[in-house]
Protein backbone atom coordinates (compact mmCIF):
# COMPACT_ATOMS: atom_id res chain seq x y z
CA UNK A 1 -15.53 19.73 -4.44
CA UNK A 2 -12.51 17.26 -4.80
CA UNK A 3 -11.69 15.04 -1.88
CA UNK A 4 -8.10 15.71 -1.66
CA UNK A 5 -5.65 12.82 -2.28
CA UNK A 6 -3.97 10.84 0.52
CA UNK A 7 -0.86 11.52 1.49
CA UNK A 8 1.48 9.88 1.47
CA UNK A 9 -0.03 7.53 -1.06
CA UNK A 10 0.19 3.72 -0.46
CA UNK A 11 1.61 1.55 -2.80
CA UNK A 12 -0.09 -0.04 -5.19
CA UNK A 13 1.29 -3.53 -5.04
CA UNK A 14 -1.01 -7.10 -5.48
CA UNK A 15 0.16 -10.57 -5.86
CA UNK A 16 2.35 -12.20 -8.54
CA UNK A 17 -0.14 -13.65 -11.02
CA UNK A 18 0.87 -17.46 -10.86
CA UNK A 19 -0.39 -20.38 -12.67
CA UNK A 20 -1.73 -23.62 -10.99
CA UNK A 21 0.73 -26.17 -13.13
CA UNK A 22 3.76 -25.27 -13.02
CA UNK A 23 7.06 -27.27 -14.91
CA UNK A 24 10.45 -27.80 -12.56
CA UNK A 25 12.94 -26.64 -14.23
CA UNK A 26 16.91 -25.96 -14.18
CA UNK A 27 18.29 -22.56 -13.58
CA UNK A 28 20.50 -21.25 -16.55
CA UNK A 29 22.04 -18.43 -17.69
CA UNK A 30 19.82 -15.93 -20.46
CA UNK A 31 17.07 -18.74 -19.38
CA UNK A 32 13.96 -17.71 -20.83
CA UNK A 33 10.89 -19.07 -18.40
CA UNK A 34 7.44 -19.05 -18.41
CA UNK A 35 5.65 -20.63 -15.82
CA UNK A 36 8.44 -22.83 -13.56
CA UNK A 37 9.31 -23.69 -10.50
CA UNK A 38 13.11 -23.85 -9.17
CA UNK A 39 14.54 -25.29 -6.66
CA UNK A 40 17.97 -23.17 -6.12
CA UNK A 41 21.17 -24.80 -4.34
CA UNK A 42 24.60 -23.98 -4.26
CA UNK A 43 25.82 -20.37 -6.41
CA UNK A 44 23.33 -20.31 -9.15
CA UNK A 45 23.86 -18.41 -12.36
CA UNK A 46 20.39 -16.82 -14.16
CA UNK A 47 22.15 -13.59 -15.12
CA UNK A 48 20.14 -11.89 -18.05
CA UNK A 49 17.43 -14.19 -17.44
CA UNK A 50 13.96 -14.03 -18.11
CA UNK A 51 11.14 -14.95 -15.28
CA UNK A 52 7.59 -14.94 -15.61
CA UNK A 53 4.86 -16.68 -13.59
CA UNK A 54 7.71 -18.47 -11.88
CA UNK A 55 8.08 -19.71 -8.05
CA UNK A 56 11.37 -19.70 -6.56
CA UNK A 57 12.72 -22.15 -3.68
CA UNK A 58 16.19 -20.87 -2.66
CA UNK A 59 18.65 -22.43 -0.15
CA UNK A 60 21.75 -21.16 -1.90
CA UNK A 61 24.84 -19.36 -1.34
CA UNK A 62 24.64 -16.92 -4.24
CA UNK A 63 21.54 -16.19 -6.43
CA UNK A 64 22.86 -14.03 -9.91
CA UNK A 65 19.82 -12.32 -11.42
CA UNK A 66 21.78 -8.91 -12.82
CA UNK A 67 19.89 -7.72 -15.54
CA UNK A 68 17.49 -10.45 -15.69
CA UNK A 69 13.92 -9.83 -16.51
CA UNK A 70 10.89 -10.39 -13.47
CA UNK A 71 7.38 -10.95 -14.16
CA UNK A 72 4.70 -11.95 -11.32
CA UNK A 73 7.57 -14.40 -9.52
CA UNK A 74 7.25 -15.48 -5.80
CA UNK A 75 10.18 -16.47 -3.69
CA UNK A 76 9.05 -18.17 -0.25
CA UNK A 77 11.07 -18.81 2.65
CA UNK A 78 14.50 -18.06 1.23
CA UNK A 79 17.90 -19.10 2.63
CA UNK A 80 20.40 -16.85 0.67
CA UNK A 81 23.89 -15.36 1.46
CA UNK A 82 23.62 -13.57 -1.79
CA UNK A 83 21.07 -12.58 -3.89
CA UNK A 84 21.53 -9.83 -6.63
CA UNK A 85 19.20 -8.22 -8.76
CA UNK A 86 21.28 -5.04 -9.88
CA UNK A 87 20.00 -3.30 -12.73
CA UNK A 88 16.95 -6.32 -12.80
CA UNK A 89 13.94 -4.74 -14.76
CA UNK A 90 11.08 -6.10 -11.78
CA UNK A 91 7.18 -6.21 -11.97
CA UNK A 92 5.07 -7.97 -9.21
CA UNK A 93 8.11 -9.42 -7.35
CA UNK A 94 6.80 -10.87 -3.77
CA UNK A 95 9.71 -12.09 -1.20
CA UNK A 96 8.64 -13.38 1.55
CA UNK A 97 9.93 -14.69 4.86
CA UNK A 98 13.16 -16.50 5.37
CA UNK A 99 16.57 -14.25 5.15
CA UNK A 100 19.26 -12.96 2.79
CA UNK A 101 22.71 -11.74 3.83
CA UNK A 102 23.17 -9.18 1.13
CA UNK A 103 20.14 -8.28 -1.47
CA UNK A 104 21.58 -5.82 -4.11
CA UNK A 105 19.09 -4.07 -5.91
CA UNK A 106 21.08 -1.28 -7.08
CA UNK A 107 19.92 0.13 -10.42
CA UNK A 108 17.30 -1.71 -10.76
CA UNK A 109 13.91 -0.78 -12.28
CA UNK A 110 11.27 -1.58 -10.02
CA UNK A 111 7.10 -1.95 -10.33
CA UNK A 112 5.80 -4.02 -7.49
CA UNK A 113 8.06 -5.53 -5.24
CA UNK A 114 6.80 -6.84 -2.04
CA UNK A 115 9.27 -7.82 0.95
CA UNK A 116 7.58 -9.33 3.57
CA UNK A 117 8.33 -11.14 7.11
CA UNK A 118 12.60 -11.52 6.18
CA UNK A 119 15.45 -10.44 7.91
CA UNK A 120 18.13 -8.81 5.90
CA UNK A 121 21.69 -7.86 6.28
CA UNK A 122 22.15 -5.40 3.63
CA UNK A 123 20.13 -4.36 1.64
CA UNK A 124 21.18 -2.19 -1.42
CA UNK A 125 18.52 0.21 -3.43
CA UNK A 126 21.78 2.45 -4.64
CA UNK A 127 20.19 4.05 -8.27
CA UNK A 128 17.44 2.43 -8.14
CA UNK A 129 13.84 3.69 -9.73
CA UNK A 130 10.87 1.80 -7.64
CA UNK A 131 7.39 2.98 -7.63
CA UNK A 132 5.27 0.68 -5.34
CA UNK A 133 6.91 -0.93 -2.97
CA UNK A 134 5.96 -2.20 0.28
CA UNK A 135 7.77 -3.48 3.01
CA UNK A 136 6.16 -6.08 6.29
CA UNK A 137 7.77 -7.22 9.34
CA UNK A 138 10.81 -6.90 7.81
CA UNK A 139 14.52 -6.18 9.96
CA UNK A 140 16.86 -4.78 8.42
CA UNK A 141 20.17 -3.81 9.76
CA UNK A 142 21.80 -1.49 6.99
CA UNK A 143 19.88 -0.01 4.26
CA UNK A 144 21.24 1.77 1.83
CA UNK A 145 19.26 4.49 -0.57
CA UNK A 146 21.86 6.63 -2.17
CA UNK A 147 20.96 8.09 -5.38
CA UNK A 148 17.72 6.07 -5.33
CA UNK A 149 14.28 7.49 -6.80
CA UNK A 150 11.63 5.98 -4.46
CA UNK A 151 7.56 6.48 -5.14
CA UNK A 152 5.28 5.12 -3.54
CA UNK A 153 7.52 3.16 -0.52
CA UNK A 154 5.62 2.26 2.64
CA UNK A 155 7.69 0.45 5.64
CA UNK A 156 5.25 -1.66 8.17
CA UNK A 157 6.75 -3.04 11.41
CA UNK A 158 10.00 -2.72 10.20
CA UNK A 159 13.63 -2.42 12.24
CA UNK A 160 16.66 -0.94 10.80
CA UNK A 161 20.15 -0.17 12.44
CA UNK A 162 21.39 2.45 9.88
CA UNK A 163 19.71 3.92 6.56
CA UNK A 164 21.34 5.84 4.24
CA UNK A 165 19.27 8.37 2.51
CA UNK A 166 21.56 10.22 0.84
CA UNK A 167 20.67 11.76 -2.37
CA UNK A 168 17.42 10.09 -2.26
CA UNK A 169 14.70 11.31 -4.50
CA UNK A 170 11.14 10.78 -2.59
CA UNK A 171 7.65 11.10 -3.42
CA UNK A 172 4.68 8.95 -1.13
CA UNK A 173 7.64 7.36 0.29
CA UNK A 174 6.37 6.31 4.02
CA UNK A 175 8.98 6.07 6.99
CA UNK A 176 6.68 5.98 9.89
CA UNK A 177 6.68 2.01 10.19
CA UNK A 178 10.26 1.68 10.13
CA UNK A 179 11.85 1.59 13.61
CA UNK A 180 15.41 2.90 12.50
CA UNK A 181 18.24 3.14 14.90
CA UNK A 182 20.51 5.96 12.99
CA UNK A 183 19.73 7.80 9.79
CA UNK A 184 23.37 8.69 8.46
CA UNK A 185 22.22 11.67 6.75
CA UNK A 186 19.00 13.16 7.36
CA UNK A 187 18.78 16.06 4.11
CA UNK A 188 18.71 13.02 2.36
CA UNK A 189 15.10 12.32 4.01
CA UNK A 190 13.37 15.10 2.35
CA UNK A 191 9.62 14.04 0.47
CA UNK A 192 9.54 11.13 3.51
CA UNK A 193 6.88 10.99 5.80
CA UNK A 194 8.04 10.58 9.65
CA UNK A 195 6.47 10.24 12.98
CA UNK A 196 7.09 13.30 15.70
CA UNK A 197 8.75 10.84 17.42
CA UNK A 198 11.00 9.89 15.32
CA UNK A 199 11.42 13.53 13.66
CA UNK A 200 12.65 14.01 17.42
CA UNK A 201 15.05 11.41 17.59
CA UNK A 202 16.85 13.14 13.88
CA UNK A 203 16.60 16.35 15.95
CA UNK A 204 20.46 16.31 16.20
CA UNK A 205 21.04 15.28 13.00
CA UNK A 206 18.79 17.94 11.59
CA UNK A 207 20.34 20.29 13.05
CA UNK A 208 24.24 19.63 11.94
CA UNK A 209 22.78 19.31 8.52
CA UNK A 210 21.64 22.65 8.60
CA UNK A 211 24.89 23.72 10.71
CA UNK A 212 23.09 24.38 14.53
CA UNK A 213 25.53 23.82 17.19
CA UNK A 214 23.43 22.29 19.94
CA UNK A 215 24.42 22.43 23.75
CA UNK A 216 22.99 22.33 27.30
């Protein structure tokens, strides 16, 4: 007989493939790199860009990577006020420790993305389509979802003041390491996997979705 499959299936996520030798490089605009390292400052422009076996340094105010292209790039330590991938296409993206005041990743395409050990403002997955992605020691104090389609999500030791599920799309997405303070609309958390503990602290949430009036 089968062994039935886990549930909710981890994410399948490893680490960016990076080169030994790598050349330091300038950030540009439609860039097209292949195995650099750059050292961001200031409100950098890479727009469009394509990334692949790259290392990012980043003490910046603004990062622009709309639409650019990610392939096995690691970002350590970051110091960002801004830092937007929106409608990025993203394979084997690690980010790890440091923090960023606003990470938009709304409508991006997502395969691999690993957030570890940062502290985050807001972070934005608005239309986004990710399939294996894990989050590590991470806080988090608004995260939005809306619209999103989410496989294969896992949250570990993480802390969140307000999520924001709404018309989320979920399959193997994980909840139970995230330590969230407010869910804003819990319908929106349907194909998540929760804790009894914390499916008893959406208790009154649940129920004004579903219209209960609750009193004592």
């Amino acid at each position: 007989m089968a062994r039935p499959s886990e549930s909710p299936a981890p994410p399948r996520v490893s680490a960016p493939d990076i080169p030994p030798h790598l050349s330091d490089v300038s950030a540009a605009r439609n860039a097209d790199l292949l195995a650099a390292r750059l050292d961001l400052a200031g409100t950098v422009d890479l727009a469009y860009a394509s990334l692949e076996q790259c290392v990012l340094a980043a003490d910046a105010d603004g990062i622009d990577l709309i639409g650019a292209t990610i392939l096995d790039v690691d970002i350590p330590d970051i110091r960002v006020a801004s830092l937007s991938l929106r409608n990025a296409g993203i394979r084997r993206l690690r980010v790890s420790g440091g923090r960023i005041g606003t990470l938009d990743l709304s409508s991006a395409r997502i395969d691999e993305l690993e957030l570890r050990d940062l502290r985050v403002d807001y972070l934005n997955l608005g239309g986004a389509k990710g399939t294996d992605v894990l989050f590590t020691g991470c806080t988090i104090r608004t995260l939005d979802m809306p619209q999103a389609e989410l496989t294969r999500v896992r949250f570990d030791d993480c802390r969140s003041d307000e999520v924001d599920p709404r018309g989320l799309r979920a399959t193997d997405v994980d909840l139970r390491g995230l330590d969230a303070i407010a869910f804003v609309d819990a319908n929106g958390l349907r194909g998540t996997t929760l804790t009894t503990f914390q499916v008893q602290h959406l208790a009154p949430t649940l129920a004004a979705g579903v219209g209960i009036q609750v009193k004592d």
